[in-house]
N, C-alpha and C. Protein backbone atom coordinates (compact mmCIF):
# COMPACT_ATOMS: atom_id res chain seq x y z
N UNK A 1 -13.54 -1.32 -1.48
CA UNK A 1 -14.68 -1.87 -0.76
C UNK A 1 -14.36 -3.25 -0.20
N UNK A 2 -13.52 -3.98 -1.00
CA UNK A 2 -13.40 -5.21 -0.76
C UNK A 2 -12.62 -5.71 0.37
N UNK A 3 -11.01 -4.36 0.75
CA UNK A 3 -10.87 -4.44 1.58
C UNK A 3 -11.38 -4.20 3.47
N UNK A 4 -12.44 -3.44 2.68
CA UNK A 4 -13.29 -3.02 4.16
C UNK A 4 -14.44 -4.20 5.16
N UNK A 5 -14.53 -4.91 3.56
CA UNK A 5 -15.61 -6.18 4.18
C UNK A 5 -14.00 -7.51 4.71
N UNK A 6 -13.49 -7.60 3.82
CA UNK A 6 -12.51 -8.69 4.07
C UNK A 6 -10.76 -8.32 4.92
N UNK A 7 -10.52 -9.10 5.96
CA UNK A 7 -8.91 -9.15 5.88
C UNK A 7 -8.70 -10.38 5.78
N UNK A 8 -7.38 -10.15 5.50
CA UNK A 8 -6.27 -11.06 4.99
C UNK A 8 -6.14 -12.39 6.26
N UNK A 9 -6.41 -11.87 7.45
CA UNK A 9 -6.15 -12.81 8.49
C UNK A 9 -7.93 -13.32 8.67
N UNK A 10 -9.01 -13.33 8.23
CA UNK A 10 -10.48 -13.31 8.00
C UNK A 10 -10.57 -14.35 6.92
N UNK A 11 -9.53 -15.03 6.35
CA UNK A 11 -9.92 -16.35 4.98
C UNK A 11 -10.92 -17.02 6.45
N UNK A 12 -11.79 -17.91 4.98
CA UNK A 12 -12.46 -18.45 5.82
C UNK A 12 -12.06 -19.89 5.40
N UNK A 13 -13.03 -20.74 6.29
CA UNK A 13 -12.24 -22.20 6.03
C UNK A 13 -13.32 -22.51 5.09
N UNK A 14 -12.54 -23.91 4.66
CA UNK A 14 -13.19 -24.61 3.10
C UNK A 14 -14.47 -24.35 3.72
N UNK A 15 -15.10 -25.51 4.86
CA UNK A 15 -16.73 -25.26 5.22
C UNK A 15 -17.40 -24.23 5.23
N UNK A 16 -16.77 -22.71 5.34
CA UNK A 16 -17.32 -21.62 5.67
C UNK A 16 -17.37 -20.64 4.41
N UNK A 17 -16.63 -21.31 3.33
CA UNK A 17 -16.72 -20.70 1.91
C UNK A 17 -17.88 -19.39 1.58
N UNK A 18 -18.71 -20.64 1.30
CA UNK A 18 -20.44 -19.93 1.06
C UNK A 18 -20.87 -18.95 2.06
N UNK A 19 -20.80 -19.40 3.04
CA UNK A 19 -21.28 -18.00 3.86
C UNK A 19 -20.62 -17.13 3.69
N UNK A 20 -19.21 -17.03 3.99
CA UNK A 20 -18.19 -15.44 3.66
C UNK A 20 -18.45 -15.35 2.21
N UNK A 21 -18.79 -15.84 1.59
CA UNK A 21 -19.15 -15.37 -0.04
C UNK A 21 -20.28 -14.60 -0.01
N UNK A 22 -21.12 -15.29 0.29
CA UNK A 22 -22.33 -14.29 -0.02
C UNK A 22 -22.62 -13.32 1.34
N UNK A 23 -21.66 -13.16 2.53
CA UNK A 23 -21.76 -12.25 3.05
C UNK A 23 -21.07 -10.56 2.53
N UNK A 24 -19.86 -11.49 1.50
CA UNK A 24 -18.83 -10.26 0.93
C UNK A 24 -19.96 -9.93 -0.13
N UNK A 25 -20.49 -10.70 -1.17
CA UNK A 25 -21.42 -10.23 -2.06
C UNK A 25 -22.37 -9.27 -2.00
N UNK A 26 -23.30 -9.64 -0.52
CA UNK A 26 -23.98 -8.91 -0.06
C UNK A 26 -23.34 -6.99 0.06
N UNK A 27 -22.75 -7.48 0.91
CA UNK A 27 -21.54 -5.74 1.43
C UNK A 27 -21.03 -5.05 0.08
N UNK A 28 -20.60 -6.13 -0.69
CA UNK A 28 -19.95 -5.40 -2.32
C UNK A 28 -20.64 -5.07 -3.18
N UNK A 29 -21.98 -5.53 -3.00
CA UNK A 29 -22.79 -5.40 -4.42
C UNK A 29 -24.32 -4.76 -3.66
N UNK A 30 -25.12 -4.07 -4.39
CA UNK A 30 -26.36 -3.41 -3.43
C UNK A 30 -26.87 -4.63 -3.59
N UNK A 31 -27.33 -5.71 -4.61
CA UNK A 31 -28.24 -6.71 -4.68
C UNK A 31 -28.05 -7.62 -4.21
N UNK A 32 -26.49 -7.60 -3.71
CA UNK A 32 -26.10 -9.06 -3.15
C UNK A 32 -25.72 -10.03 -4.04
N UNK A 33 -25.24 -9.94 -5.01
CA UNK A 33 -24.44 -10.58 -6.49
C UNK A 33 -24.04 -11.44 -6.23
N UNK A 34 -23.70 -12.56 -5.86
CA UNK A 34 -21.88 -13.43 -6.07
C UNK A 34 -21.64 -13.28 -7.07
N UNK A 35 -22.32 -13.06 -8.94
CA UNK A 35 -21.95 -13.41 -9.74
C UNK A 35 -20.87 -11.80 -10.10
N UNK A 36 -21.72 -10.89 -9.56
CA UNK A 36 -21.29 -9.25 -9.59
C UNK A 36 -19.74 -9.56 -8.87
N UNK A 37 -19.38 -10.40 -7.44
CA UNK A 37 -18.63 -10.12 -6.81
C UNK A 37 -17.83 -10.89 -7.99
N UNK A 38 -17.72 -12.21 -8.18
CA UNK A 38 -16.52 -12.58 -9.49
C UNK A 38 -16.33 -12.17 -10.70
N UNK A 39 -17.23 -10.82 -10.52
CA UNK A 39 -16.49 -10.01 -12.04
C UNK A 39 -15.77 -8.98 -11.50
N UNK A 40 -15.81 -8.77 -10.13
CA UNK A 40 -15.09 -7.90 -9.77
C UNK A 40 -13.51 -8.28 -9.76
N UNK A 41 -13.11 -9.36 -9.24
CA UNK A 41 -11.98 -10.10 -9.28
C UNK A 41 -11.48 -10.62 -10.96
N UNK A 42 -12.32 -11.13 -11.66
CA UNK A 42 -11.85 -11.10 -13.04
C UNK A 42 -11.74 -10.28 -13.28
N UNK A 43 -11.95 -8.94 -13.32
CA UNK A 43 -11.60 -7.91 -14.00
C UNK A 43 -9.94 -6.92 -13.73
N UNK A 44 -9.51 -8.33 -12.85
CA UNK A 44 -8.09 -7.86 -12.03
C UNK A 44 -7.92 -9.07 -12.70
N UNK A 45 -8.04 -9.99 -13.20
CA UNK A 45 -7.47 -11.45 -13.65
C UNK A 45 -7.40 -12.41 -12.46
N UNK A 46 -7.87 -12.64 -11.92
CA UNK A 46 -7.97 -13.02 -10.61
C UNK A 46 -9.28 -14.18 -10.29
N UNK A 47 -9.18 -15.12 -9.15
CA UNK A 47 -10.82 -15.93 -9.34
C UNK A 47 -10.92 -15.52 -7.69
N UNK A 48 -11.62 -15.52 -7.35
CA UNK A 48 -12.12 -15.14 -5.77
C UNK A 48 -11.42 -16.40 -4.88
N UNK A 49 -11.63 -17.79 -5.62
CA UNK A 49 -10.57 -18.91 -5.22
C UNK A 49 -9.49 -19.03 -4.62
N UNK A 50 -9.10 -18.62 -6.45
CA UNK A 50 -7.35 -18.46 -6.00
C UNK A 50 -6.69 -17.17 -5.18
N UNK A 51 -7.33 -16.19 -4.96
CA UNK A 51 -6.98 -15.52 -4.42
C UNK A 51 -7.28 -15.44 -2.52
N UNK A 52 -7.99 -16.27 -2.35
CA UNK A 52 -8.32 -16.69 -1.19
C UNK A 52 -7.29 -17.76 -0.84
N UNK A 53 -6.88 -18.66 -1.75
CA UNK A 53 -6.16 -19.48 -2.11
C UNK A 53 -5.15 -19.03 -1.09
N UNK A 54 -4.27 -17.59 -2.17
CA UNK A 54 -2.69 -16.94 -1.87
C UNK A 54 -3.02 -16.30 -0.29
N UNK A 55 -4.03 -16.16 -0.08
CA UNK A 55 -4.18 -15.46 1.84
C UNK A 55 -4.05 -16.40 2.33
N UNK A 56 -4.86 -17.87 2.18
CA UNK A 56 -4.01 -18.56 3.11
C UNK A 56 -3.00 -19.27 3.35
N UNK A 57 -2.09 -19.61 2.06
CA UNK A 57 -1.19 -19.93 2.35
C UNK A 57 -0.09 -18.74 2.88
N UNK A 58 -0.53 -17.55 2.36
CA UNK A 58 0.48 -16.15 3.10
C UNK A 58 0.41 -16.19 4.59
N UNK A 59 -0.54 -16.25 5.18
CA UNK A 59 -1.20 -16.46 6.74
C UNK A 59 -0.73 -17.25 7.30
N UNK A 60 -0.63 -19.00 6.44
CA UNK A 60 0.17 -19.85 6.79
C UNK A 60 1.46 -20.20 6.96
N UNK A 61 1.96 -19.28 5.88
CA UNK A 61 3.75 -18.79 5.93
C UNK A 61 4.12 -17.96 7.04
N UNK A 62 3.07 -17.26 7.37
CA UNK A 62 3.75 -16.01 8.58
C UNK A 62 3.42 -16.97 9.77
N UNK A 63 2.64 -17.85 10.35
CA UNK A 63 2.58 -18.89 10.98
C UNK A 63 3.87 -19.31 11.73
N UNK A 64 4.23 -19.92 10.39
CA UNK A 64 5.21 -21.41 10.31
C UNK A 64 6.27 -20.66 10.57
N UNK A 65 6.50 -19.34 10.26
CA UNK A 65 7.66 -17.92 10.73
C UNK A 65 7.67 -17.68 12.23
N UNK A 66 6.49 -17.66 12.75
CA UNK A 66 6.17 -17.33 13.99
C UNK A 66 7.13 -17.35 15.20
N UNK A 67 7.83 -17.52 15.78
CA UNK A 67 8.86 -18.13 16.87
C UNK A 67 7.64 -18.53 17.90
N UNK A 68 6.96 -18.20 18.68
CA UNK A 68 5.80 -18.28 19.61
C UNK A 68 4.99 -19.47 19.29
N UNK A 69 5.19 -19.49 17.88
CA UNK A 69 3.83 -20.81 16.81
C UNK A 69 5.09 -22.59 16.83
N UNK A 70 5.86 -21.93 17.23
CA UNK A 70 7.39 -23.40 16.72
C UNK A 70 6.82 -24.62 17.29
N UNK A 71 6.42 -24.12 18.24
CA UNK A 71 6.33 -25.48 19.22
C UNK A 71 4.68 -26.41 18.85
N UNK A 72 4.08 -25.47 17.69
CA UNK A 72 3.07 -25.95 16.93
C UNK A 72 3.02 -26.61 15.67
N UNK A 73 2.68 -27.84 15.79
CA UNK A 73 2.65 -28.80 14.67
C UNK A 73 2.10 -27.84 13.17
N UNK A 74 2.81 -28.41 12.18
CA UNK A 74 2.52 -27.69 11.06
C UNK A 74 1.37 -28.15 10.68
N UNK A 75 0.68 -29.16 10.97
CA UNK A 75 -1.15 -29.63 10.48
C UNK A 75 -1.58 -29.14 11.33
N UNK A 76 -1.66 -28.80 12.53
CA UNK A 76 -2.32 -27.86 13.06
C UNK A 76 -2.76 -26.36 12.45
N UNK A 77 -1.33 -25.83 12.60
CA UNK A 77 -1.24 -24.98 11.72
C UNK A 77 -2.08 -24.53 10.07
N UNK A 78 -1.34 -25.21 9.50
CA UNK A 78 -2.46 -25.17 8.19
C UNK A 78 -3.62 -25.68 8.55
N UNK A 79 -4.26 -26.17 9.13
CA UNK A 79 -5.56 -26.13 9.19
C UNK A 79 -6.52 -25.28 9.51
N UNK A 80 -5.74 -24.49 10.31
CA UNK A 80 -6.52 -23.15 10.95
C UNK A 80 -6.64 -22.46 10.13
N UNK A 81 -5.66 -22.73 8.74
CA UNK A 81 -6.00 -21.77 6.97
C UNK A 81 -6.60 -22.14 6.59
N UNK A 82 -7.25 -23.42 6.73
CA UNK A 82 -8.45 -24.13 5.74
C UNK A 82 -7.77 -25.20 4.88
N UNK A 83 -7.08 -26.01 5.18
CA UNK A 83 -5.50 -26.75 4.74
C UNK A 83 -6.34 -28.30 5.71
N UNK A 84 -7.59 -28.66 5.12
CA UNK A 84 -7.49 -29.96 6.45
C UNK A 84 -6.62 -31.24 5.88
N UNK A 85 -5.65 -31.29 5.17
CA UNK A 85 -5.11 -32.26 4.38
C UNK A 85 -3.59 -31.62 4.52
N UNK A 86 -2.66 -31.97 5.32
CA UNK A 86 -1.57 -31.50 5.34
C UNK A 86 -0.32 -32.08 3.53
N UNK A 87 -0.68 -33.10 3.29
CA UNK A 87 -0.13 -33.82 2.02
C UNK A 87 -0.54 -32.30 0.98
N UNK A 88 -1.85 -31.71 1.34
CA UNK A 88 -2.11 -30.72 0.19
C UNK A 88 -1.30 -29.78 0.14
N UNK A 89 -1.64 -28.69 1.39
CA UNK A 89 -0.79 -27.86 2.17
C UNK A 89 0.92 -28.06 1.53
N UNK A 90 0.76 -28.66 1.74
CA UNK A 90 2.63 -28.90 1.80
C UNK A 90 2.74 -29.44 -0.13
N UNK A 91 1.99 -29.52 -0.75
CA UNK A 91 2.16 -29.50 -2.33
C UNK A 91 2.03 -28.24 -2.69
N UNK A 92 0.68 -27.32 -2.33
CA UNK A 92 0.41 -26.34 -2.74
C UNK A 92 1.44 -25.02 -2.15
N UNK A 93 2.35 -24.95 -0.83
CA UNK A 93 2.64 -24.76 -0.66
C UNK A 93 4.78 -24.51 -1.07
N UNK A 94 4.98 -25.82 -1.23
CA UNK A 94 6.00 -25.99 -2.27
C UNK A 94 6.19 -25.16 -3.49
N UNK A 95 5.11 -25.23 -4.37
CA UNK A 95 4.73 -25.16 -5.84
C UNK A 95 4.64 -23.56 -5.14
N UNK A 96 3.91 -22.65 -4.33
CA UNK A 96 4.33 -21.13 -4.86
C UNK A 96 5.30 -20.36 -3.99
N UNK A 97 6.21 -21.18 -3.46
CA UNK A 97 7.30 -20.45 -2.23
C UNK A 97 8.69 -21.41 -3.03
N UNK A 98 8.50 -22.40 -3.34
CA UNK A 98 9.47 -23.39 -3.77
C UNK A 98 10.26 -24.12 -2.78
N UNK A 99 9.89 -24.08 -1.53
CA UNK A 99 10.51 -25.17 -0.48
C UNK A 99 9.59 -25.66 0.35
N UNK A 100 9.80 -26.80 0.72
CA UNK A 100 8.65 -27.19 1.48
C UNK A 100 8.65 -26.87 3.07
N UNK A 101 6.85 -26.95 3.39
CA UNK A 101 6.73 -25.61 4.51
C UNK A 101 7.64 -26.27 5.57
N UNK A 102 8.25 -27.47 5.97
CA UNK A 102 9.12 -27.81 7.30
C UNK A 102 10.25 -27.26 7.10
N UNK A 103 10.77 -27.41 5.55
CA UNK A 103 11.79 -26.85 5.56
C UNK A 103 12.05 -24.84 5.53
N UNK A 104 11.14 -24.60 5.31
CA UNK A 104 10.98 -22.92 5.07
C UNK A 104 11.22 -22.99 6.96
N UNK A 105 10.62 -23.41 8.10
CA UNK A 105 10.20 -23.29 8.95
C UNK A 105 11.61 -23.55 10.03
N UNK A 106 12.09 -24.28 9.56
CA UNK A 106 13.83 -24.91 9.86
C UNK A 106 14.13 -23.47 9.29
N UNK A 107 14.60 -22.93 8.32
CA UNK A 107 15.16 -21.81 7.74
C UNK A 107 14.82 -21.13 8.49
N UNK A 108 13.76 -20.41 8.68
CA UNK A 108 13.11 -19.01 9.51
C UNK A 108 13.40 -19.22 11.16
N UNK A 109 13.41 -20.57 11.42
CA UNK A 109 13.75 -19.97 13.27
C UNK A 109 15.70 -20.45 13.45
N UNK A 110 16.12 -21.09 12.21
CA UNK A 110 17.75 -21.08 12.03
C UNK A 110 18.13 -19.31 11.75
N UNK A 111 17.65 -18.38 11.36
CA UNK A 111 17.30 -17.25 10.81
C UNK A 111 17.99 -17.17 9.15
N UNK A 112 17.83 -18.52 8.86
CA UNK A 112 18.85 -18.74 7.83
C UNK A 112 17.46 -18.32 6.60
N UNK A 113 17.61 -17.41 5.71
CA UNK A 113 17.15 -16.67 4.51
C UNK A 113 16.73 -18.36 3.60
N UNK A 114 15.36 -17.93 3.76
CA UNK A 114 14.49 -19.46 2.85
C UNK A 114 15.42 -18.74 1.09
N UNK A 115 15.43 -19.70 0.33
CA UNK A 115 15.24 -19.87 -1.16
C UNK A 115 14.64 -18.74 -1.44
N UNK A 116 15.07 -17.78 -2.49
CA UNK A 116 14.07 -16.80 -3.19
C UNK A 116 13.55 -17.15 -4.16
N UNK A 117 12.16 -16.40 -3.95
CA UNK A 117 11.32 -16.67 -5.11
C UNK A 117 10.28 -15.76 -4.98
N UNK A 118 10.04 -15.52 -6.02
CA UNK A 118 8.90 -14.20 -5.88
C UNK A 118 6.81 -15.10 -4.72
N UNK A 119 7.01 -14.60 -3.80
CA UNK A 119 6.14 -14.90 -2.88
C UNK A 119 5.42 -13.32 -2.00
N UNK A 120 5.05 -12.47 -3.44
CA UNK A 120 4.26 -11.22 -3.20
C UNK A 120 3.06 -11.96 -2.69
N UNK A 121 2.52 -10.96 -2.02
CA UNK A 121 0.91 -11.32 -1.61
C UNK A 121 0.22 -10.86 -2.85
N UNK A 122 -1.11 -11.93 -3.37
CA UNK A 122 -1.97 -11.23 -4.31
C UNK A 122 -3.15 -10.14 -3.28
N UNK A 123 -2.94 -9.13 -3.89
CA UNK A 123 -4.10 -7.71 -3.26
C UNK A 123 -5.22 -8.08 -3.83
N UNK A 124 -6.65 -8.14 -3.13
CA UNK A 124 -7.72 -7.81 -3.65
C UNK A 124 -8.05 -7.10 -4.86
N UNK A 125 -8.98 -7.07 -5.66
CA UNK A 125 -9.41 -6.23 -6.67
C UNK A 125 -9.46 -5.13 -6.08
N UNK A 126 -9.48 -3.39 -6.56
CA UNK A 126 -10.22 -3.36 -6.32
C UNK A 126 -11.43 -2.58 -7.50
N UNK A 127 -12.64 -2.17 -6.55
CA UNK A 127 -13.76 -1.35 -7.40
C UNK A 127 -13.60 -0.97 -7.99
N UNK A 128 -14.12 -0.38 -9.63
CA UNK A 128 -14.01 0.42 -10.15
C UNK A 128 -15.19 1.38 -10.17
C-alpha cells in the first residue's frame, strides 16, 4: 500500500513533512492514523524519519551521479532533497556512503568506482 501512495523520487521537503504524513496516513489507514502509519514502519524496525531520511539522500546520490546534473552546484542539489544546510547533507551523507558527496561526484563523472560500502536503498514496510 505504501508503495502505491509514496515514491522514492516524491520525499517531501522538511516544510512539507506534515502534510505528506498525514496525506500517506490518510491513504494507509481507513481512519487516517499517523500513529497506525508508524506502527506500520516499526514493525519492519524502521521510523518513517529515517527512512525518508535513506530516499533522500539515495535521490541525492543518483543526482550528484547524474552527468546532465554536473554543471549543478551540490547545495542546490541537496536541497531539492530537503538538505537546506549543505554542512548537514555532506555529514549525513559521508556517515552512510563513507565519502564525501564532492568527492563521490569527482569519482562518478571520472567513472572511477566510489569506495564500497554497503549503500542498499531502505524499502518501505510493507502491510501486513
Amino acid at each position: 500500500m505504501i508503495e502505491k501512495v509514496f515514491r522514492s523520487d516524491d520525499v517531501p521537503s522538511a516544510d512539507r513533512f506534515d502534510i505528506w504524513r498525514q496525506r500517506l496516513s490518510r491513504d494507509v489507514s481507513p481512519l487516517g492514523s499517523v500513529s497506525y502509519l508508524h506502527r506500520i514502519f516499526q514493525g519492519e524496525g524502521i521510523t518513517v524519519s529515517s527512512w525518508i531520511r535513506e530516499q533522500r539522500l539515495a535521490n541525492a546520490r543518483r543526482d550528484l551521479a547524474d552527468p546532465t546534473l554536473r554543471s549543478t552546484p551540490i547545495h542546490i542539489i541537496v536541497s531539492r532533497w530537503g538538505f537546506p544546510r549543505a554542512a548537514d547533507f555532506s555529514r549525513a551523507f559521508r556517515n552512510a556512503h563513507g565519502i564525501p558527496p564532492k568527492d563521490y561526484r569527482d569519482h562518478t563523472s571520472t567513472r572511477l568506482p566510489p569506495p564500497a560500502r554497503d549503500t542498499r536503498q531502505v524499502n518501505p514496510p510493507h502491510r501486513h
